[in-house]
N, C-alpha and C. Protein backbone atom coordinates (compact mmCIF):
# COMPACT_ATOMS: atom_id res chain seq x y z
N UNK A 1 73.44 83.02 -59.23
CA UNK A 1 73.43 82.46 -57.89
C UNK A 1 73.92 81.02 -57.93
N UNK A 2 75.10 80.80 -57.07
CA UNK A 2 75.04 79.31 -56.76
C UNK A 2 74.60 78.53 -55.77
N UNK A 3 74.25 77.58 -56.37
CA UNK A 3 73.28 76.38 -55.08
C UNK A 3 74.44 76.31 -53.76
N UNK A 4 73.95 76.57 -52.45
CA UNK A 4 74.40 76.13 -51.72
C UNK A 4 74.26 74.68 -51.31
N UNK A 5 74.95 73.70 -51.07
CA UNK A 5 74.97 72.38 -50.25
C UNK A 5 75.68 71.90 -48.96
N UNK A 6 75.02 71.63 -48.21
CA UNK A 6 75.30 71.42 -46.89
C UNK A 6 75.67 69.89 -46.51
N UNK A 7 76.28 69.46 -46.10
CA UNK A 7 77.40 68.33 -45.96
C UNK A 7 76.45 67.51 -44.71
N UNK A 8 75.80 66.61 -44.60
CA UNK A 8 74.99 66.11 -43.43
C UNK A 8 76.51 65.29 -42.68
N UNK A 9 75.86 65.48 -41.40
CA UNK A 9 77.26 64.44 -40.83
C UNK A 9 76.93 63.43 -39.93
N UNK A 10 77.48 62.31 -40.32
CA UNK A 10 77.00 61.16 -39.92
C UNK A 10 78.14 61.12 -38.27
N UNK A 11 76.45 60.42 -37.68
CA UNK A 11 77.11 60.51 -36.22
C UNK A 11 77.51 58.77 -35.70
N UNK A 12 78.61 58.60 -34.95
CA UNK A 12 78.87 57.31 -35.40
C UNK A 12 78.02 56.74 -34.39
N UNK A 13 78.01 55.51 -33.67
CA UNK A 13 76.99 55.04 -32.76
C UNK A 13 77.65 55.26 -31.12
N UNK A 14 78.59 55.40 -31.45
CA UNK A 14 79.58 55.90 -29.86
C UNK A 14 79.04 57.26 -29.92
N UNK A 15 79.21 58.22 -30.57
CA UNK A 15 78.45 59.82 -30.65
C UNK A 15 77.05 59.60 -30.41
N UNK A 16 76.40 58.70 -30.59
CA UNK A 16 74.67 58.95 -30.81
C UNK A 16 74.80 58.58 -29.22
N UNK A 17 75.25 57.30 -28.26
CA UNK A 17 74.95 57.04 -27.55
C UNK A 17 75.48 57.98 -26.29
N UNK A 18 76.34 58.92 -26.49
CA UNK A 18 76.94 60.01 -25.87
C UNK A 18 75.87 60.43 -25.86
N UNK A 19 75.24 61.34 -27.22
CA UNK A 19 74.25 62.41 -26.85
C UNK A 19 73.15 61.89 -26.54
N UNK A 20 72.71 60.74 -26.55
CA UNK A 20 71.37 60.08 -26.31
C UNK A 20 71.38 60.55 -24.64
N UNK A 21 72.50 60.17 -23.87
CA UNK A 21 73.01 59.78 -22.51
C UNK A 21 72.67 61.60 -22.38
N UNK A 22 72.91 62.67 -23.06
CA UNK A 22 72.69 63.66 -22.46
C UNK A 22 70.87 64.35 -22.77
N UNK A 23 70.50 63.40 -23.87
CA UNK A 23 69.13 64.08 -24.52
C UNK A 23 68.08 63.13 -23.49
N UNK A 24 68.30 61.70 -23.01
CA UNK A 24 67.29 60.76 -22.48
C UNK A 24 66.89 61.54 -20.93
N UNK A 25 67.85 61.74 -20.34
CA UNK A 25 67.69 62.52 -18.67
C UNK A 25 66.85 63.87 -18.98
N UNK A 26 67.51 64.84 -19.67
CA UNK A 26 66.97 66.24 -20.27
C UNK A 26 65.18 65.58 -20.23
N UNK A 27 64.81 64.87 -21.22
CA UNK A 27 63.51 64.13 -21.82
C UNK A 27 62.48 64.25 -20.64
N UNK A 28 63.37 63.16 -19.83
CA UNK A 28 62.49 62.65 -18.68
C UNK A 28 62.41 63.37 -17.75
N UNK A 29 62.64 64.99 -17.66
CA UNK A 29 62.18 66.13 -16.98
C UNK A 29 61.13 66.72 -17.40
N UNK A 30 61.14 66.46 -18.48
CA UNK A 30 59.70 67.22 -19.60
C UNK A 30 60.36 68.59 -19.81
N UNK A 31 61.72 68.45 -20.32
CA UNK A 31 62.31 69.40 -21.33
C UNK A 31 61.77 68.74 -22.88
N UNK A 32 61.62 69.68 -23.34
CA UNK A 32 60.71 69.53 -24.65
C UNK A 32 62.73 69.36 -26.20
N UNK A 33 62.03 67.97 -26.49
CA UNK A 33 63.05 67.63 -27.80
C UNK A 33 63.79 68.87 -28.46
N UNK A 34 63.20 69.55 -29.07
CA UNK A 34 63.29 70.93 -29.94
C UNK A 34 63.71 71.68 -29.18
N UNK A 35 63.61 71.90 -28.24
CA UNK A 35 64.64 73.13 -27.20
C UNK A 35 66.03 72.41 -26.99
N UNK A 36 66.30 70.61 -26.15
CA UNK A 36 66.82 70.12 -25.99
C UNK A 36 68.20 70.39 -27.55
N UNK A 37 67.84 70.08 -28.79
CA UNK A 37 68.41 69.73 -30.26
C UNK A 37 69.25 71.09 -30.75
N UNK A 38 68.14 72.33 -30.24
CA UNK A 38 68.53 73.66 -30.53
C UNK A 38 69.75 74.41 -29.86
N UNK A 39 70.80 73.47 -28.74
CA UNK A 39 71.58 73.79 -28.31
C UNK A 39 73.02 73.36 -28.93
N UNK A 40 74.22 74.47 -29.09
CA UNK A 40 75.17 74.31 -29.66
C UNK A 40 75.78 72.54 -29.33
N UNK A 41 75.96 71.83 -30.54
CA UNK A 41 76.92 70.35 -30.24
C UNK A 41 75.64 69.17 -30.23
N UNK A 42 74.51 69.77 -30.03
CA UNK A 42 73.04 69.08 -30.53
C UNK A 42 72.71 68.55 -31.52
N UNK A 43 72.79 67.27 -32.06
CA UNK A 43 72.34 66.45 -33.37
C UNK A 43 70.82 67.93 -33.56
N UNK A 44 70.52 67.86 -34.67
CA UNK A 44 68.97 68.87 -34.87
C UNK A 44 67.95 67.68 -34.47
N UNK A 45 66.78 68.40 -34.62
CA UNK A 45 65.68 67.64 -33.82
C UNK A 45 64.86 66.10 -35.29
N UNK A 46 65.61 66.48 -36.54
CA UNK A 46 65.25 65.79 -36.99
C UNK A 46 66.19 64.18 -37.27
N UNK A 47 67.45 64.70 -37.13
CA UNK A 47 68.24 63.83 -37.09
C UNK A 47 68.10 62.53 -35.72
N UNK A 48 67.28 63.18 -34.59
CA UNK A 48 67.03 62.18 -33.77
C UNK A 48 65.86 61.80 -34.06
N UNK A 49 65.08 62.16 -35.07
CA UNK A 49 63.90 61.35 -35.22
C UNK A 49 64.03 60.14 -36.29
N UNK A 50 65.02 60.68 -36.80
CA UNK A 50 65.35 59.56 -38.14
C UNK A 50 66.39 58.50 -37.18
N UNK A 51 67.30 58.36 -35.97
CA UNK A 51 67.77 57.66 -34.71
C UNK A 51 66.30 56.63 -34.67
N UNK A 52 65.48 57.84 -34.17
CA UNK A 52 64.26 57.16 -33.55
C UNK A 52 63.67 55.82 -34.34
N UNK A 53 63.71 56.47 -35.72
CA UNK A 53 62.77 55.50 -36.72
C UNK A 53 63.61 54.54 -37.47
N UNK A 54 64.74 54.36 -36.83
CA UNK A 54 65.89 53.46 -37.85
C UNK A 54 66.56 52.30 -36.43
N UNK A 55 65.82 52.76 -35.36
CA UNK A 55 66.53 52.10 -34.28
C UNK A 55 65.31 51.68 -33.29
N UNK A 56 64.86 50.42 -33.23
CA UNK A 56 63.94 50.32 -32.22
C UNK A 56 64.31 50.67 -30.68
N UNK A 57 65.93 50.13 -30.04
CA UNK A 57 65.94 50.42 -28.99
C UNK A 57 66.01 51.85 -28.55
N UNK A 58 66.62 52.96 -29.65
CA UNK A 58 66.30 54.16 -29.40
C UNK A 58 64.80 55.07 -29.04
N UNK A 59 64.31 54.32 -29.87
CA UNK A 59 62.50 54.69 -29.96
C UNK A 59 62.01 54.01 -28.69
N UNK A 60 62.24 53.01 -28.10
CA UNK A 60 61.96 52.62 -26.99
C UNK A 60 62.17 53.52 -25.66
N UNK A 61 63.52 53.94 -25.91
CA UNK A 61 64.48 54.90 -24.67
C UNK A 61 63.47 56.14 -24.81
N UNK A 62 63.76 56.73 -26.08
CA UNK A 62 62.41 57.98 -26.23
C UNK A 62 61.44 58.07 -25.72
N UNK A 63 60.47 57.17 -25.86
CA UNK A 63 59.58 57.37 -25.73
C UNK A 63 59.27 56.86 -23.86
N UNK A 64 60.30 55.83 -23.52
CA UNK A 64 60.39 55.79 -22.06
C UNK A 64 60.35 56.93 -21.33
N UNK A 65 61.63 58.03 -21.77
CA UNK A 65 62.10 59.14 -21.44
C UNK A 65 60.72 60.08 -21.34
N UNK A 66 60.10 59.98 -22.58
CA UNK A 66 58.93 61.13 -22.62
C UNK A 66 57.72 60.98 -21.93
N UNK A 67 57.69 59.38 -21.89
CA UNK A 67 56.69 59.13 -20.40
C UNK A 67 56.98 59.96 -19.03
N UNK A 68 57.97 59.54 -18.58
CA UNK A 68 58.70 60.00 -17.35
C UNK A 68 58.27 61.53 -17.08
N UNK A 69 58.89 62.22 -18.90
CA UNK A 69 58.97 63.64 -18.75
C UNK A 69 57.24 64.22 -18.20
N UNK A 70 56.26 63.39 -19.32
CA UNK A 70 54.97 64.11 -18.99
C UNK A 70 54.70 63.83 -17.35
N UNK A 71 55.18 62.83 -16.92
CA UNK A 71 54.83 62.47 -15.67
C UNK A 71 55.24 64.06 -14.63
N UNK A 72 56.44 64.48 -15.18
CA UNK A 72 57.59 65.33 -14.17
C UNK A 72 56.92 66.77 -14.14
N UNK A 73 56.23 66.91 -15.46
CA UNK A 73 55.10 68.16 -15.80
C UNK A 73 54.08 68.19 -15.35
N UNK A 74 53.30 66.80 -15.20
CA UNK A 74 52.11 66.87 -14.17
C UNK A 74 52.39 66.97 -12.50
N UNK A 75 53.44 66.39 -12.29
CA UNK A 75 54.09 67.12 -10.92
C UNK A 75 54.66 68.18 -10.98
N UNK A 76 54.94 68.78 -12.01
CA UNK A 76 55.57 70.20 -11.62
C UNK A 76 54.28 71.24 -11.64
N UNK A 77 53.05 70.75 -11.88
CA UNK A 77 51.78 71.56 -12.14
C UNK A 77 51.42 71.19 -10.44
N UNK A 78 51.35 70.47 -9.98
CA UNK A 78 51.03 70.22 -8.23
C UNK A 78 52.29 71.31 -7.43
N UNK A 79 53.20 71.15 -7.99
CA UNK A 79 54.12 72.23 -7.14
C UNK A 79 53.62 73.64 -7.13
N UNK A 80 53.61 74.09 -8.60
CA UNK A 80 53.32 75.65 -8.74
C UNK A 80 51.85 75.61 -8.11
N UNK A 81 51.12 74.73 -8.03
CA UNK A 81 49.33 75.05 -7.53
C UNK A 81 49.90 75.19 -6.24
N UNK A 82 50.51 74.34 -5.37
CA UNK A 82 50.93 74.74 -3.97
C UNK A 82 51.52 75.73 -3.36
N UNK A 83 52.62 76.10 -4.03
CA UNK A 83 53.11 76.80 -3.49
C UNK A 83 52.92 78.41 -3.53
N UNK A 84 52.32 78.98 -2.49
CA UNK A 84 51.77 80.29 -2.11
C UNK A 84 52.40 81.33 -2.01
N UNK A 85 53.73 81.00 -1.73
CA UNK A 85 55.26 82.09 -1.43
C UNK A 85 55.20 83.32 -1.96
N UNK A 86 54.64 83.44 -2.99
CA UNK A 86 54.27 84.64 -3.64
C UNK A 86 53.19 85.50 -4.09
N UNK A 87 52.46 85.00 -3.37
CA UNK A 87 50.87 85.01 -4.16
C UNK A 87 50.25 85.97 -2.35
N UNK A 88 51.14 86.30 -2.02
CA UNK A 88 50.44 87.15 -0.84
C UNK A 88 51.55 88.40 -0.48
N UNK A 89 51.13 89.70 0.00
CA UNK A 89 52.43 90.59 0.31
C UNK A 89 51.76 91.22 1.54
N UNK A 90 52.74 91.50 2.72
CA UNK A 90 51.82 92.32 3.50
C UNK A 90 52.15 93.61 3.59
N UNK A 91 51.72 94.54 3.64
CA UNK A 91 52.11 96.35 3.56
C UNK A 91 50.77 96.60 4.72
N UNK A 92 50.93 97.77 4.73
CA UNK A 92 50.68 98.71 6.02
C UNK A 92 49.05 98.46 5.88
N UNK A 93 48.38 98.44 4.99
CA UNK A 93 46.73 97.79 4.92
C UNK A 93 46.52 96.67 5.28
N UNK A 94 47.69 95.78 5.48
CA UNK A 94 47.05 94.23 5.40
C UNK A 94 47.96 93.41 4.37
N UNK A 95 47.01 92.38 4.51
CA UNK A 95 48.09 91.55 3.68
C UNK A 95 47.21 91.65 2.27
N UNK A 96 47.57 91.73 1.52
CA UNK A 96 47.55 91.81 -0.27
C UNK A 96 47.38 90.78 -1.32
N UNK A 97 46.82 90.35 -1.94
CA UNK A 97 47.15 89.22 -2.87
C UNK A 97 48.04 89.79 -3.98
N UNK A 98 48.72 89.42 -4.48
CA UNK A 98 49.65 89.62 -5.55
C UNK A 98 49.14 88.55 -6.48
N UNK A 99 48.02 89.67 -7.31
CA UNK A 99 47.30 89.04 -8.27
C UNK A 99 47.99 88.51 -9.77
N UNK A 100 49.22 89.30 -9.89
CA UNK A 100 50.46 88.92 -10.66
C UNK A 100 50.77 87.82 -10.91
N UNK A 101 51.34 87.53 -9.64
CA UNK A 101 51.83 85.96 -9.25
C UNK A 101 50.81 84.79 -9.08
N UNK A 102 49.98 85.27 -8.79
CA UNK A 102 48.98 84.09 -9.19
C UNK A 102 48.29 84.44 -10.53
N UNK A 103 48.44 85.32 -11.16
CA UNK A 103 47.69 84.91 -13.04
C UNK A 103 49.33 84.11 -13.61
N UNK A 104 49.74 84.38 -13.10
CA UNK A 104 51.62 83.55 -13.16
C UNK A 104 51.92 82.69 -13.66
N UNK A 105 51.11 81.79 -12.17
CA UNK A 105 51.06 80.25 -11.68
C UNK A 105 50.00 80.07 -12.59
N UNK A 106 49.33 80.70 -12.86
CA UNK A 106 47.66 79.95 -13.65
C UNK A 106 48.07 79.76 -14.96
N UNK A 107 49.55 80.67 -15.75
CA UNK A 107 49.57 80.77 -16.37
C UNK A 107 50.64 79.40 -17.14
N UNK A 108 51.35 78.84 -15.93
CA UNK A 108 52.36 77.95 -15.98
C UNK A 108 51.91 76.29 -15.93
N UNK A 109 50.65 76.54 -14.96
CA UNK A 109 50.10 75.04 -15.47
C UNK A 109 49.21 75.21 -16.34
N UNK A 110 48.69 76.33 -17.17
CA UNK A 110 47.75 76.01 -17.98
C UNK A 110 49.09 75.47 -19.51
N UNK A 111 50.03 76.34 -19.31
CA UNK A 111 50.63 75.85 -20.53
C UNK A 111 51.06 74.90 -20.63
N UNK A 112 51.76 73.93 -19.37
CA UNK A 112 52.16 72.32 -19.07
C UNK A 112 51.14 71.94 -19.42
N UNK A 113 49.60 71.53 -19.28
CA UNK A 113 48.79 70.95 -19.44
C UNK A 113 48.47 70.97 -21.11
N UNK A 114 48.78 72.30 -21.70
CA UNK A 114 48.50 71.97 -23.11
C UNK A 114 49.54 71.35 -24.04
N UNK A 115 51.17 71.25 -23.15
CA UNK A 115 51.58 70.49 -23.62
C UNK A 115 51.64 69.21 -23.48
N UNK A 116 51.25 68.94 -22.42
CA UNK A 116 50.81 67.56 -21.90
C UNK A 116 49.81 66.91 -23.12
N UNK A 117 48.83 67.59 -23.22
CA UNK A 117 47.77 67.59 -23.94
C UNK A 117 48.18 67.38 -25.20
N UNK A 118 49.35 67.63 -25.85
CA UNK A 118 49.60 67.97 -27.48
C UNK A 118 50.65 66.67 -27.55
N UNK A 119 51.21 66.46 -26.85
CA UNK A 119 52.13 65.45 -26.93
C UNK A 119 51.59 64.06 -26.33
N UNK A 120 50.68 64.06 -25.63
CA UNK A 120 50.10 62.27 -25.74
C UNK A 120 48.63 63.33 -25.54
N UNK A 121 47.53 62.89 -26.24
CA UNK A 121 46.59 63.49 -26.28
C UNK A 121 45.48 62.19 -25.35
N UNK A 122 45.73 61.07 -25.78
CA UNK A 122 44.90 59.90 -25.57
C UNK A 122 44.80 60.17 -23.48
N UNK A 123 46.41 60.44 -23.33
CA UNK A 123 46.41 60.44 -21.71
C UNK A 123 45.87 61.45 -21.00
N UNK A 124 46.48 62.95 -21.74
CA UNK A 124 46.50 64.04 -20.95
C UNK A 124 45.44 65.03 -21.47
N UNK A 125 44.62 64.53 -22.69
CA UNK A 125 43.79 65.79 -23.97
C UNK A 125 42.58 65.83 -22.80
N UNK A 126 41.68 66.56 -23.63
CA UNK A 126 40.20 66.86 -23.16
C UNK A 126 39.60 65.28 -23.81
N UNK A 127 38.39 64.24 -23.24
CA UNK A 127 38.21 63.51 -23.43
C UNK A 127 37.13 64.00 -24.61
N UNK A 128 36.87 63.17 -25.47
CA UNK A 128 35.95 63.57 -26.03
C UNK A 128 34.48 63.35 -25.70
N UNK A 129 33.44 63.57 -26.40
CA UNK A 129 32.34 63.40 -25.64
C UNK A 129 31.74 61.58 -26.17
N UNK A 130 31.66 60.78 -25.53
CA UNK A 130 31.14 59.50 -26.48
C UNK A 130 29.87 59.34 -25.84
N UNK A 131 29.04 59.75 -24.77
CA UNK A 131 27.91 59.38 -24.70
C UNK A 131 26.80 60.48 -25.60
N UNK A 132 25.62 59.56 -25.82
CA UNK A 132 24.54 60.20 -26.75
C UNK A 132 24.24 61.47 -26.06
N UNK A 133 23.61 62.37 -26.88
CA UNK A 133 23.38 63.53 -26.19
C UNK A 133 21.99 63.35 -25.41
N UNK A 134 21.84 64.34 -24.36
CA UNK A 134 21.41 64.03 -23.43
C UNK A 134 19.32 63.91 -23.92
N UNK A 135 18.53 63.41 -24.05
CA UNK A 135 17.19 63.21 -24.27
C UNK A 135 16.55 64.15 -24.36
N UNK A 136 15.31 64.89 -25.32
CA UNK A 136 14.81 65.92 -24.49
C UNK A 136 14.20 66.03 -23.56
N UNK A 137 13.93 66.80 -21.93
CA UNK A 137 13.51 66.85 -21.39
C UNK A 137 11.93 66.55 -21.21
N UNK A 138 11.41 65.67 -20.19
CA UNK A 138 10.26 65.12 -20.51
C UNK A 138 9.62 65.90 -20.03
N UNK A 139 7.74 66.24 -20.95
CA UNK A 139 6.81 67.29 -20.12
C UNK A 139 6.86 67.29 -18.73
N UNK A 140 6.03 68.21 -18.45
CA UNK A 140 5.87 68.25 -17.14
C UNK A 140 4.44 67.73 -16.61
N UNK A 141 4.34 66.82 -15.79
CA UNK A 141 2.98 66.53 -15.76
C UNK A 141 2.51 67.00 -14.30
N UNK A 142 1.26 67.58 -15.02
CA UNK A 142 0.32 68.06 -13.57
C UNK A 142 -0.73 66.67 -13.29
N UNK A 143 -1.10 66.91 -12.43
CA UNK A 143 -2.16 65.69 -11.73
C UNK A 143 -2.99 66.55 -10.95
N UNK A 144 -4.19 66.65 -11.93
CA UNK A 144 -5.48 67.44 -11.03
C UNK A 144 -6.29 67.15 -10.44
N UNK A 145 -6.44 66.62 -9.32
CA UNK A 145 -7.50 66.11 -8.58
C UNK A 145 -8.56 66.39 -8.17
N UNK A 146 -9.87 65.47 -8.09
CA UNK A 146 -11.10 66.26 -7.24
C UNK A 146 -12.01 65.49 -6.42
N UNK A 147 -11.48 65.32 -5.21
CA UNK A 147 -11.99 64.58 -4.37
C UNK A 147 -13.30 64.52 -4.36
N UNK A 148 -13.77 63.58 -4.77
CA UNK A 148 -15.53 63.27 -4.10
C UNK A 148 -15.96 63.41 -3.11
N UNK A 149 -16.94 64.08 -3.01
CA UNK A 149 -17.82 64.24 -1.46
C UNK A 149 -17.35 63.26 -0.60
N UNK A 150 -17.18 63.18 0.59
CA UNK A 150 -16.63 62.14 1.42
C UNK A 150 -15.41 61.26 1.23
N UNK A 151 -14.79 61.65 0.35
CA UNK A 151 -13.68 60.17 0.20
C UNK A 151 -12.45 60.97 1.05
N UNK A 152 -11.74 60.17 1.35
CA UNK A 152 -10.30 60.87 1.92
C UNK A 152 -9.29 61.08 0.72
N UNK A 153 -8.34 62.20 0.75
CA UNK A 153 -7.37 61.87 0.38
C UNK A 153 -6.59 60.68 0.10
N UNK A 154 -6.27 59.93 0.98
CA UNK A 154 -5.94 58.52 0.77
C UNK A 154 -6.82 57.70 0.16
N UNK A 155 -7.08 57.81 0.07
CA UNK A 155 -8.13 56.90 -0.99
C UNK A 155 -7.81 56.89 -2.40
N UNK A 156 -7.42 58.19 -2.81
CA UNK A 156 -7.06 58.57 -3.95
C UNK A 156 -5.47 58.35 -4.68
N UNK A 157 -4.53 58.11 -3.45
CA UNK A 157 -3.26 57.82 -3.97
C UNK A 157 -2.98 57.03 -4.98
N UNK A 158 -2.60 57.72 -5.95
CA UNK A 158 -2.45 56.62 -7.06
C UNK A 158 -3.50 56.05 -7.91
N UNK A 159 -4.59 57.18 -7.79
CA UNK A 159 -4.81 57.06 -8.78
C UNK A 159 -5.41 58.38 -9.30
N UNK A 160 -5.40 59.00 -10.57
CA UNK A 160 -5.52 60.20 -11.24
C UNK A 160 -6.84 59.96 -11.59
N UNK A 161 -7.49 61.26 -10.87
CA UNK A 161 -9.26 61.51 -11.22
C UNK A 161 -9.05 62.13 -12.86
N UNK A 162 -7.98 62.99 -13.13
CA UNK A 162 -7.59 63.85 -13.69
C UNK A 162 -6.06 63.82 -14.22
N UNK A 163 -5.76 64.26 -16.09
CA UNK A 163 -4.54 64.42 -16.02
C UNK A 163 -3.96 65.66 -17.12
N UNK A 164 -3.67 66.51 -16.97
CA UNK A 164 -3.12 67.37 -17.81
C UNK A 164 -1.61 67.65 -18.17
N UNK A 165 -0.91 67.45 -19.67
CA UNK A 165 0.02 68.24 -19.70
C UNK A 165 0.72 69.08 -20.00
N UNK A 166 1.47 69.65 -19.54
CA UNK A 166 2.12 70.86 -19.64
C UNK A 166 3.52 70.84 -20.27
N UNK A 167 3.68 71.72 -21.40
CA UNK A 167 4.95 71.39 -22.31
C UNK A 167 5.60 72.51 -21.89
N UNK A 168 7.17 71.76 -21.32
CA UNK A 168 7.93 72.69 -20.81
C UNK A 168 8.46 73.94 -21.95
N UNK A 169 8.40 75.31 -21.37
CA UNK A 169 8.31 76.29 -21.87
C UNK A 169 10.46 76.22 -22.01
N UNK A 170 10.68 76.84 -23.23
CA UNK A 170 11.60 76.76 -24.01
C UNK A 170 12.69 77.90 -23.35
C-alpha cells in the first residue's frame, strides 16, 4: 500500500475575504458553520477555524455573525410557535387539529433551542441550579387549648395553654 498525501491549499487573503463575504451573512441567519463549509468551493470547517485563530479580526466577524445567527433562531422559534396555518383542517366533522403539524412545530423549536443551547450555553443552556437546596420542611405545630371556666377566647390569643408536635408524615 502506498501512503496517500493530500496537498492543503493555501487560500490567499483576497479568497478568504470572498468566502468570508459569503460564510459571515449565511452565519448570521443561524445557518450552522459545518453545513455552511460542506458545500462544493467551501474552505472545510476546519480551515476556517484555523482563519479564526490566526486572525483576530476574523474571530471578531465570527463570532459577531454567530451572535446575530442565535438571535435569528430565537426568532425563528416565535415564528413557527405562531403560526397556526397548519395545525387545523376542516372536513365534514368539523374542524380537526392536525396533530402532525403541530408535533412538527414542537419539533423545530425544540431542536433550535438545543442548538441554541450547545453553541453559547452561558446565554441560551438550562441555568444551573445555584441556590441551596430547599430546608426541610418544618413540623407541624398543633396548639391545644383549654379554656378556663369563664375566660373568653380572647383572652387567650397568644398565648398557648398547651403545645404539641406533630412530625410531618413522609
Amino acid at each position: 500500500m502506498t501512503a496517500m498525501t493530500t496537498k492543503r491549499y493555501k487560500w490567499t487573503d483576497e479568497e478568504k475575504e470572498a468566502v468570508l463575504d459569503l460564510i459571515l451573512p449565511r452565519l448570521s441567519t443561524g445557518e450552522p458553520l459545518a453545513v455552511i463549509c460542506r458545500e462544493e468551493g467551501m474552505p472545510g470547517l476546519s480551515t476556517v477555524y484555523d482563519w479564526r485563530d490566526q486572525n483576530e479580526d476574523i474571530a471578531g466577524r465570527i463570532a459577531r455573525a454567530r451572535l446575530e445567527g442565535e438571535e435569528a433562531l430565537a426568532a425563528e422559534t416565535l415564528s413557527i410557535a405562531d403560526d397556526a396555518s397548519t395545525d387545523f383542517r376542516h372536513g365534514p366533522k368539523g374542524t380537526l387539529v392536525e396533530t402532525d403539524s403541530v408535533q412538527r412545530a414542537k419539533l423545530r423549536i425544540h431542536t433550535r433551542f438545543q442548538l441554541l443551547a450547545r453553541w453559547n450555553p452561558d446565554k441560551w443552556g438550562e441555568k444551573a441550579r445555584t441556590h441551596a437546596p430547599a430546608p426541610p420542611a418544618a413540623p407541624q405545630v398543633l396548639v391545644v387549648g383549654i379554656e378556663p371556666k369563664g375566660m373568653r377566647r380572647e383572652a387567650l390569643e397568644g398565648e398557648a395553654v398547651a403545645i404539641r408536635v406533630l412530625e410531618k408524615p413522609d
